[in-house]
PDB file of N, CA and C in Angstrom:
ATOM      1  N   UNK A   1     100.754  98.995 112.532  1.00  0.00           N
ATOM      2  CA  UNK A   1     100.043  98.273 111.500  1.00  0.00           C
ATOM      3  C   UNK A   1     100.783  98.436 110.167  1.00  0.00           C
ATOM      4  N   UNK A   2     101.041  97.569 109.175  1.00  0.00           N
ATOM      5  CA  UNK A   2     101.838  97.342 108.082  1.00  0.00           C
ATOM      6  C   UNK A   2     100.562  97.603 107.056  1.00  0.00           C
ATOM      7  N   UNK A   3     100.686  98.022 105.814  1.00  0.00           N
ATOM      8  CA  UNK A   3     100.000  98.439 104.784  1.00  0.00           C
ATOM      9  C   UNK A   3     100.063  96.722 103.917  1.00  0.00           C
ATOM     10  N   UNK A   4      99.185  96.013 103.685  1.00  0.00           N
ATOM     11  CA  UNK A   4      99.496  94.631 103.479  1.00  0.00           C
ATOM     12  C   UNK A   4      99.803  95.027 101.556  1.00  0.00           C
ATOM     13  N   UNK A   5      98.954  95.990 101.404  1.00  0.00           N
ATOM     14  CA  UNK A   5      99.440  96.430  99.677  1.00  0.00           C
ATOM     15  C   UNK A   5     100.895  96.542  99.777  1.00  0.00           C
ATOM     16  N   UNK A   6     101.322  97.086 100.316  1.00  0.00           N
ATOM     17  CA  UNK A   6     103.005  97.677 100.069  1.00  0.00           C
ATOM     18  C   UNK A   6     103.640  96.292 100.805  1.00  0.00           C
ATOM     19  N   UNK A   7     103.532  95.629 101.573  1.00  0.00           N
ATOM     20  CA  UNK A   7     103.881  94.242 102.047  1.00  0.00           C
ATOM     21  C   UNK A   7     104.437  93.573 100.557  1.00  0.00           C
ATOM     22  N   UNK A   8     103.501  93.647  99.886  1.00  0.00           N
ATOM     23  CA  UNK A   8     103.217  92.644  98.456  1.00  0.00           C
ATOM     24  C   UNK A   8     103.713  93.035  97.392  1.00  0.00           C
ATOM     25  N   UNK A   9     103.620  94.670  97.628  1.00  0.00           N
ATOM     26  CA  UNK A   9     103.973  95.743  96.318  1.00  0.00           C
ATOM     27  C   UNK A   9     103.020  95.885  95.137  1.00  0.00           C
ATOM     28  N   UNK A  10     102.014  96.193  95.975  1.00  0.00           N
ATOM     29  CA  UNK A  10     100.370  96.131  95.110  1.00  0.00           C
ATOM     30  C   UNK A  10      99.740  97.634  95.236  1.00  0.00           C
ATOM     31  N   UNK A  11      99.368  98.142  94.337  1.00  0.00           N
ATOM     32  CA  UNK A  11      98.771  99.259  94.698  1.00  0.00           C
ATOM     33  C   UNK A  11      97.533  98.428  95.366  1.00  0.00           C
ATOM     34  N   UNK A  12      96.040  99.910  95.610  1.00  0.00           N
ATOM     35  CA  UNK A  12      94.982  99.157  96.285  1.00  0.00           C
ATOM     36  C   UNK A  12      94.173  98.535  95.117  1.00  0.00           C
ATOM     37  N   UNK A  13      94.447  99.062  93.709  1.00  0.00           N
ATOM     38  CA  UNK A  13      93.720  98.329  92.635  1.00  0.00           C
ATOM     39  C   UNK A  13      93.894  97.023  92.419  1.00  0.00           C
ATOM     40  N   UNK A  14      94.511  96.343  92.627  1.00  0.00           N
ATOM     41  CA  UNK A  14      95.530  95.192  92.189  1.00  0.00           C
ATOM     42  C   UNK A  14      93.911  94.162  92.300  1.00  0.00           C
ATOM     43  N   UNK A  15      93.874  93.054  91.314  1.00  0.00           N
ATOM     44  CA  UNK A  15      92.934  92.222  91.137  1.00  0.00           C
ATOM     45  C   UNK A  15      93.702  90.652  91.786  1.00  0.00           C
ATOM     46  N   UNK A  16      92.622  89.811  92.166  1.00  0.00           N
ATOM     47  CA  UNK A  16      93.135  88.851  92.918  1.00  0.00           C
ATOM     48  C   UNK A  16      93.849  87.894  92.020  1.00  0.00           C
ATOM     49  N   UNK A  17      93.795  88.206  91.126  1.00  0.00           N
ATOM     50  CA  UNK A  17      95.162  87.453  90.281  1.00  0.00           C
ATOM     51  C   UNK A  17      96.759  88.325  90.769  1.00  0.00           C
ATOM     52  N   UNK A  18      96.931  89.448  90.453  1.00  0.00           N
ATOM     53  CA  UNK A  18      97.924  90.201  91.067  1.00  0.00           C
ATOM     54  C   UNK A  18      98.378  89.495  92.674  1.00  0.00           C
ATOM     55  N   UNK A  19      97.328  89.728  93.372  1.00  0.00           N
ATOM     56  CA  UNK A  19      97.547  89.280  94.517  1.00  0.00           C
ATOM     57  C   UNK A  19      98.213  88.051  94.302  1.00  0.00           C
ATOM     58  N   UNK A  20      97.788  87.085  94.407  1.00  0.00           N
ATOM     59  CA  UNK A  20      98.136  85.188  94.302  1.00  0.00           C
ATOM     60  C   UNK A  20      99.405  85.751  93.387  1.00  0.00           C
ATOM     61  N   UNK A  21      99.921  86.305  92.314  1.00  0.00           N
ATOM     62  CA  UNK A  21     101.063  86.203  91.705  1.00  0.00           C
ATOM     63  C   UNK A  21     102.309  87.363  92.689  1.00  0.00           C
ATOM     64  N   UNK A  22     101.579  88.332  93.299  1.00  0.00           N
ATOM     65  CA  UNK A  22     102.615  88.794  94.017  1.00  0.00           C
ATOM     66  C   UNK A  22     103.131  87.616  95.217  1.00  0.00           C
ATOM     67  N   UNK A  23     102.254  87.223  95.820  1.00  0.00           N
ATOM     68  CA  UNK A  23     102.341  86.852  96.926  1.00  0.00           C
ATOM     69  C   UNK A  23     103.329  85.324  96.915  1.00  0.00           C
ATOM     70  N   UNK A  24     103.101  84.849  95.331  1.00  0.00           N
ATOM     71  CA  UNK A  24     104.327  83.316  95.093  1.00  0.00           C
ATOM     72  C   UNK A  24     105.617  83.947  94.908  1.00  0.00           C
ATOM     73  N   UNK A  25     105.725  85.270  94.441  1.00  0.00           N
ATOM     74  CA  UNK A  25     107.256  85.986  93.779  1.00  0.00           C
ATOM     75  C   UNK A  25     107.366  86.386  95.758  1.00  0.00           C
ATOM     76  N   UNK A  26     106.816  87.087  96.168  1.00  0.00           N
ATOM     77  CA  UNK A  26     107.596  87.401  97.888  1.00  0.00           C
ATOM     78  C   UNK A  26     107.777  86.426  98.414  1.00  0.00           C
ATOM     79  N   UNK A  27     106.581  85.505  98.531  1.00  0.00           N
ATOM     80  CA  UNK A  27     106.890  84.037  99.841  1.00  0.00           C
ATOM     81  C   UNK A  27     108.251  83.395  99.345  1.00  0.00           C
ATOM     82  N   UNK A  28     107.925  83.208  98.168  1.00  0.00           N
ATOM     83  CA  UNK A  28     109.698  82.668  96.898  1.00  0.00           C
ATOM     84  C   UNK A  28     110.638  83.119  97.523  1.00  0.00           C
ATOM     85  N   UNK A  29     110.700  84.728  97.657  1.00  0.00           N
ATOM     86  CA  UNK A  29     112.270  85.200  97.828  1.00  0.00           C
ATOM     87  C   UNK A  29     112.265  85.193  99.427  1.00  0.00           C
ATOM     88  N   UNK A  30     111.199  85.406 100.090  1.00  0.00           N
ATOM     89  CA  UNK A  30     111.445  85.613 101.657  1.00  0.00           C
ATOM     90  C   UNK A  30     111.092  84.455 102.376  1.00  0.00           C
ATOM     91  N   UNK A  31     111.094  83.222 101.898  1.00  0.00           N
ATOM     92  CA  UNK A  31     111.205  81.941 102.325  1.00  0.00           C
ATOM     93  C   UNK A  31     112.519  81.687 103.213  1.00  0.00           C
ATOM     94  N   UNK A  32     112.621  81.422 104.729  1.00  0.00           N
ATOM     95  CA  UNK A  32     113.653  81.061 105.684  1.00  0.00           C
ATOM     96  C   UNK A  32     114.927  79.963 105.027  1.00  0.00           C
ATOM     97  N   UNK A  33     114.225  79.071 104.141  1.00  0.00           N
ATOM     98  CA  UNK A  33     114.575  78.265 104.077  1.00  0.00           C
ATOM     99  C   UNK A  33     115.675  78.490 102.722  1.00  0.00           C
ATOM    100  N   UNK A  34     114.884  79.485 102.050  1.00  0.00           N
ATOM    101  CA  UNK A  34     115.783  80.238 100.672  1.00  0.00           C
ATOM    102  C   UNK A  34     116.590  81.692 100.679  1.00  0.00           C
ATOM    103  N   UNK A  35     115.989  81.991 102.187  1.00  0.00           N
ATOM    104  CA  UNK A  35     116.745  83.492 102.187  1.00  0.00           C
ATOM    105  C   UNK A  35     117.592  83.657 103.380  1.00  0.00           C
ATOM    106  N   UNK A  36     118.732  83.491 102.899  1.00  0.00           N
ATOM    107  CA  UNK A  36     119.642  83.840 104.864  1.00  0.00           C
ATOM    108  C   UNK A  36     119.452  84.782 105.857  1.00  0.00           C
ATOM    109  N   UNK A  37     118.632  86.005 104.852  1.00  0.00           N
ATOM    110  CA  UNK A  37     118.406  86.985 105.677  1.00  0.00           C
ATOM    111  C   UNK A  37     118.180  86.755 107.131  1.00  0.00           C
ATOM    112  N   UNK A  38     118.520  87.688 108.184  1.00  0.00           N
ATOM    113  CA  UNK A  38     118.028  87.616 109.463  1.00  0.00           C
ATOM    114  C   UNK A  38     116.316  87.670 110.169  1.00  0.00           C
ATOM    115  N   UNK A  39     115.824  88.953 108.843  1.00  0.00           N
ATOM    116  CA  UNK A  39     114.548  88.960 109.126  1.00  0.00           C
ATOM    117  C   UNK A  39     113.316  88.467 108.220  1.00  0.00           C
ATOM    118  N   UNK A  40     114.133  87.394 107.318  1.00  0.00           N
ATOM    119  CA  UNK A  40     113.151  86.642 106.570  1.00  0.00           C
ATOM    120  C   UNK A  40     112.110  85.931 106.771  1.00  0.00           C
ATOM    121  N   UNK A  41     112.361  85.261 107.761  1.00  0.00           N
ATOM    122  CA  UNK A  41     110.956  84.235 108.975  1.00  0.00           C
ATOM    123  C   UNK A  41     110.189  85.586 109.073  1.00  0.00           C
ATOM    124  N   UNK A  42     110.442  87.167 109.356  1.00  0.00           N
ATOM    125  CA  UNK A  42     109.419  88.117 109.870  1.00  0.00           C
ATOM    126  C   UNK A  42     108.678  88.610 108.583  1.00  0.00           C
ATOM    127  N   UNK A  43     109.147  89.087 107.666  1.00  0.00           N
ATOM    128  CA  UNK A  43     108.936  88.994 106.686  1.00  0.00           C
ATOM    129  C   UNK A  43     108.312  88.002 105.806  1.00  0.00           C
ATOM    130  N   UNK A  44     108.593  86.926 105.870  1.00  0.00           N
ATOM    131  CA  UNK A  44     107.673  86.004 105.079  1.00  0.00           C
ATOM    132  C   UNK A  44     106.098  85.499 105.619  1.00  0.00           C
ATOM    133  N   UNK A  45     106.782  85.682 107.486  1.00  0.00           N
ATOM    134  CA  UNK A  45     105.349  85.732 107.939  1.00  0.00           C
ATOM    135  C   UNK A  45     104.564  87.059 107.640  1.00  0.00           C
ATOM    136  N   UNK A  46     105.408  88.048 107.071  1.00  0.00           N
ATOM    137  CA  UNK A  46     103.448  89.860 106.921  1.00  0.00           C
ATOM    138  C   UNK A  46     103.666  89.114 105.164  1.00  0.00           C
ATOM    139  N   UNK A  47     104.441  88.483 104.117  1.00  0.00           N
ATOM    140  CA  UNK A  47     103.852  87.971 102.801  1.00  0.00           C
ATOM    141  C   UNK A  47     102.431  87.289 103.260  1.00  0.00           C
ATOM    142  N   UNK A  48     102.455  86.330 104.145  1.00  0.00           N
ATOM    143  CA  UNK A  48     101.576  85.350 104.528  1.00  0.00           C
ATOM    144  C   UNK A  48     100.615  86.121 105.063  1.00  0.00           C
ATOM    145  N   UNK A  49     100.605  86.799 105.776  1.00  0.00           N
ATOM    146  CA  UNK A  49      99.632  87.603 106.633  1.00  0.00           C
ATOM    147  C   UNK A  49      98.997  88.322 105.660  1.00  0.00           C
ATOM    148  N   UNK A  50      99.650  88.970 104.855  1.00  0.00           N
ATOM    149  CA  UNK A  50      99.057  90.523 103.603  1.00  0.00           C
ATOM    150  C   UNK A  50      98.091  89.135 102.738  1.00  0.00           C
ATOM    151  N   UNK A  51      98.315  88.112 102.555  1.00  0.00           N
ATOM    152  CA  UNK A  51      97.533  87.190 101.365  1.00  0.00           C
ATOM    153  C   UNK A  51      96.895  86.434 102.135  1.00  0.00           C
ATOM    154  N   UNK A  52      96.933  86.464 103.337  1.00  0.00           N
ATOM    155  CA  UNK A  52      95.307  86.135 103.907  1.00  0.00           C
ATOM    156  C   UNK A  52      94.302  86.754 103.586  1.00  0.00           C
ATOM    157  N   UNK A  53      95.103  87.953 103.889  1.00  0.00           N
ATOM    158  CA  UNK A  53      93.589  89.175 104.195  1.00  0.00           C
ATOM    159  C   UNK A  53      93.543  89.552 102.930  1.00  0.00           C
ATOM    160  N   UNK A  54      94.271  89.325 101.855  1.00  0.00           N
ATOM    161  CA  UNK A  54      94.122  90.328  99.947  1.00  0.00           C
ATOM    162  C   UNK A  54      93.114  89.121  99.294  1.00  0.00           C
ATOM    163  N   UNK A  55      93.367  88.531  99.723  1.00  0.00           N
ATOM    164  CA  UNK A  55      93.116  86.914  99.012  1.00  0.00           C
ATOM    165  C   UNK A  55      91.494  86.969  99.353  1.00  0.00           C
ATOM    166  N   UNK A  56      91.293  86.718 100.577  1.00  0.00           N
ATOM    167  CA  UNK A  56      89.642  87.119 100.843  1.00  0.00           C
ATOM    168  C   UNK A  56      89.086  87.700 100.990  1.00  0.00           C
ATOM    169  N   UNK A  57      87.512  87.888  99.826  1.00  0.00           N
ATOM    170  CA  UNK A  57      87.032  89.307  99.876  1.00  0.00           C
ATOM    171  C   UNK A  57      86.437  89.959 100.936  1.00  0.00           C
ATOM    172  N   UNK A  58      85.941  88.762 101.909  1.00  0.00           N
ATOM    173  CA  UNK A  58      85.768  89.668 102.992  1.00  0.00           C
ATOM    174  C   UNK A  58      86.355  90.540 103.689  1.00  0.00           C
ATOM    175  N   UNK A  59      87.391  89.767 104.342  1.00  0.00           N
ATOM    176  CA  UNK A  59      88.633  90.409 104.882  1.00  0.00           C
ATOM    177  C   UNK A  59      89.263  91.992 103.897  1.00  0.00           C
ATOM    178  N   UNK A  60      89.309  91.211 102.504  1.00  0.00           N
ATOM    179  CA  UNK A  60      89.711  92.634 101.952  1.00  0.00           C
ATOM    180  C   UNK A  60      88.580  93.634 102.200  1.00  0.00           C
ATOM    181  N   UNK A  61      87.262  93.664 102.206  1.00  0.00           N
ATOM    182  CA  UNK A  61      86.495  94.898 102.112  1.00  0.00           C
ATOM    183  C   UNK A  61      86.796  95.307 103.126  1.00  0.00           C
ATOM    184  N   UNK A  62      86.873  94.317 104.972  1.00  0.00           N
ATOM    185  CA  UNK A  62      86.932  95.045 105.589  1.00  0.00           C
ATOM    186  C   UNK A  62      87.888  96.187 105.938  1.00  0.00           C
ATOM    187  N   UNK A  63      89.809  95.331 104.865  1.00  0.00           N
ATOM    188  CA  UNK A  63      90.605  95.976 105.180  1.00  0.00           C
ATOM    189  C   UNK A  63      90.622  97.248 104.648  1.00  0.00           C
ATOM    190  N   UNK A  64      90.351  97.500 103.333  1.00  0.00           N
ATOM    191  CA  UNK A  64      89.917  98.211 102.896  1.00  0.00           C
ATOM    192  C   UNK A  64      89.166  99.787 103.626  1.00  0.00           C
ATOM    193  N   UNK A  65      87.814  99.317 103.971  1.00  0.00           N
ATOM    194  CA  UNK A  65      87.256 100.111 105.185  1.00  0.00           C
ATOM    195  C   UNK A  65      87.747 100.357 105.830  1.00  0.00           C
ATOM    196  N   UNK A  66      88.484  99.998 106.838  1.00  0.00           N
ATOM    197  CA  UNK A  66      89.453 100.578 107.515  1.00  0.00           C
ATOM    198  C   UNK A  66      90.754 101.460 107.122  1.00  0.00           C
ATOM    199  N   UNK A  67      91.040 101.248 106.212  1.00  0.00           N
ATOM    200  CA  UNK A  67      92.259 102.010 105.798  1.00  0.00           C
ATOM    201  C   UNK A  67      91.726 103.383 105.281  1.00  0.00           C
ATOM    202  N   UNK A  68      90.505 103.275 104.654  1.00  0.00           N
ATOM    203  CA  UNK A  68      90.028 104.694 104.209  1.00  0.00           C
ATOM    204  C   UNK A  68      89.630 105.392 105.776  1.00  0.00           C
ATOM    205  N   UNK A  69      88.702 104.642 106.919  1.00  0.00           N
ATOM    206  CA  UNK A  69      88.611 105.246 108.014  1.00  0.00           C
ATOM    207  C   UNK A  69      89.756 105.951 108.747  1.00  0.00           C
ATOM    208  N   UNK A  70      90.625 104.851 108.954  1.00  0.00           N
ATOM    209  CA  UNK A  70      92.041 106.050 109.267  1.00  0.00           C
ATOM    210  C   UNK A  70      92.418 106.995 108.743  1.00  0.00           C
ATOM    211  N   UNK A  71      92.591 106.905 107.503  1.00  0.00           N
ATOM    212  CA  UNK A  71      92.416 108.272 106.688  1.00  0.00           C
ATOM    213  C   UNK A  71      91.833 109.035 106.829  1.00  0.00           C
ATOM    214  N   UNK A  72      90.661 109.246 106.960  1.00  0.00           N
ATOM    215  CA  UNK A  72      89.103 110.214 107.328  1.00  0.00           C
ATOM    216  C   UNK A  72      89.822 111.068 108.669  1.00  0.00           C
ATOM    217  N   UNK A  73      90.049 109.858 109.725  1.00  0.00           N
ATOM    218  CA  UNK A  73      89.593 109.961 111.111  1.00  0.00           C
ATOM    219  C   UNK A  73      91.562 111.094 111.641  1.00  0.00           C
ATOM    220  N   UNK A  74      92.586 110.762 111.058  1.00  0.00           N
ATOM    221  CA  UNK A  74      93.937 111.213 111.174  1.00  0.00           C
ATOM    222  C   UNK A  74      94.452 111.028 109.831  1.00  0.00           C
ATOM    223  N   UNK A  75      93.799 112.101 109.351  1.00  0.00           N
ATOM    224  CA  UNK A  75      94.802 112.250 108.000  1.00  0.00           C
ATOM    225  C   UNK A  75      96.218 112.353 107.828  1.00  0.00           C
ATOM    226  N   UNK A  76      96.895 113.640 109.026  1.00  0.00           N
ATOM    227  CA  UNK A  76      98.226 113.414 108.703  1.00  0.00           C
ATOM    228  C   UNK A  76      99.017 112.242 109.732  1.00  0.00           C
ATOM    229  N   UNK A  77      98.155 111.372 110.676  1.00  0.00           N
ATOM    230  CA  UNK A  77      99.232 110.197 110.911  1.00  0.00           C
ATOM    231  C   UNK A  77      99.189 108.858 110.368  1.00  0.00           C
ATOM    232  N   UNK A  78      97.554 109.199 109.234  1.00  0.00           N
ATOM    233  CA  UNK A  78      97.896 107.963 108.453  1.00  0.00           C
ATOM    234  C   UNK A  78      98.845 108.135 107.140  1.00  0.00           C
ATOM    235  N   UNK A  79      99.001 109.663 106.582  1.00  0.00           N
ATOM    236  CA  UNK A  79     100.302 109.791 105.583  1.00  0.00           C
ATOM    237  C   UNK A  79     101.705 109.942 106.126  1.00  0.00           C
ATOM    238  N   UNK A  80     101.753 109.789 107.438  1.00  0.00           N
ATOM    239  CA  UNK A  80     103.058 109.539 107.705  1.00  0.00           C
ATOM    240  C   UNK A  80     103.290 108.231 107.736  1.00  0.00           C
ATOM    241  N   UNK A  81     102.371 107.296 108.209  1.00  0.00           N
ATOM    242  CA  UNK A  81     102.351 105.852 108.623  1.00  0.00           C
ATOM    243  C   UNK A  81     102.953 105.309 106.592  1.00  0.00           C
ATOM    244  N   UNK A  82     101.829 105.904 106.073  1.00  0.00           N
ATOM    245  CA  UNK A  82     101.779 105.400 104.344  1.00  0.00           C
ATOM    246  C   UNK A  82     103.311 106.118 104.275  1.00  0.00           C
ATOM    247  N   UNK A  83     103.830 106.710 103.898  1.00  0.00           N
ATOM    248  CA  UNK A  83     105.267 107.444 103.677  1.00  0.00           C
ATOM    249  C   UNK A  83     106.136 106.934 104.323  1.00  0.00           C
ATOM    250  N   UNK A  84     106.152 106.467 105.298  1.00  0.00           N
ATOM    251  CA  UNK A  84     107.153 105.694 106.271  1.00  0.00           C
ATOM    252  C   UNK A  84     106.998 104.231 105.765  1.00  0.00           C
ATOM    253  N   UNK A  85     105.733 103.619 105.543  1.00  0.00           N
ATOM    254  CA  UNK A  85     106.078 102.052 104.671  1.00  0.00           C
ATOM    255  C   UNK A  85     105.948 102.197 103.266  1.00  0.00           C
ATOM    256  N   UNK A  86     106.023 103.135 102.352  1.00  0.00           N
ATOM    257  CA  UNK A  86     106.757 103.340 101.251  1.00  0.00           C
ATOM    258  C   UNK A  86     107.966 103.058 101.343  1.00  0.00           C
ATOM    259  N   UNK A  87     108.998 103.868 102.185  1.00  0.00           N
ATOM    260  CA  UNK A  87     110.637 104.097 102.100  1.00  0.00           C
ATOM    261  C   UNK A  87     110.822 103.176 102.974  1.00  0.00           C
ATOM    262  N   UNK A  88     110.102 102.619 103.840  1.00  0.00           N
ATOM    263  CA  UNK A  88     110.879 101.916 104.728  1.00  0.00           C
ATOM    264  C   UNK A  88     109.602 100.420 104.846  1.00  0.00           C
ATOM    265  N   UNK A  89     109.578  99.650 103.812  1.00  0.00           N
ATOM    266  CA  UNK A  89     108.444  98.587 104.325  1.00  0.00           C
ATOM    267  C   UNK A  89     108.934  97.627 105.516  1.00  0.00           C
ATOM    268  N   UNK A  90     107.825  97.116 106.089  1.00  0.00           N
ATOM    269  CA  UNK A  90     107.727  96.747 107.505  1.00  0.00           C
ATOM    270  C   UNK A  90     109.134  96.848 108.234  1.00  0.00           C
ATOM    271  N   UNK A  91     109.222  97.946 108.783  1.00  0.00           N
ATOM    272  CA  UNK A  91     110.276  98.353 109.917  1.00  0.00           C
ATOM    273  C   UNK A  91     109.491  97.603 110.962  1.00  0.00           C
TER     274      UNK A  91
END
């Protein structure tokens, strides 16, 4: 599972203006059509994916909820998971 904040480069505060303005600056640069990269199509699809779910509040509360539950439930394999998509986003 990918952290859709760090996808975007949002902390979890970020207001849905943040969101909608991160999400035109990533889709921008990780667009197939604008980026030669190899894994840009993968990448532009978790931009798209992270601003589904940031974008609506439902979806966000639930994501939300869940991310604190993993936390609760495996503390140290959800700070390895968070530490590993810090230094390394979506491997």
């Amino acid at each position: 599972m990918t952290d859709h904040y760090t996808t975007l480069g949002l902390s979890s505060a970020a207001t849905l203006a943040d969101v909608k303005k991160a999400f035109r600056q990533q889709a921008s640069f990780w667009h197939p059509d604008k980026n030669p990269a190899a894994d840009a199509a993968a990448r532009f699809r978790a931009v798209q994916e992270a601003y589904d779910v940031l974008s609506d509040a439902d979806k966000r509360q639930a994501y939300d909820d869940n991310r604190r539950r993993n936390l609760l439930d495996s503390p140290i394999d959800t700070a390895r998971e968070i530490w590993a998509n810090y230094f390394n986003p979506l491997l």
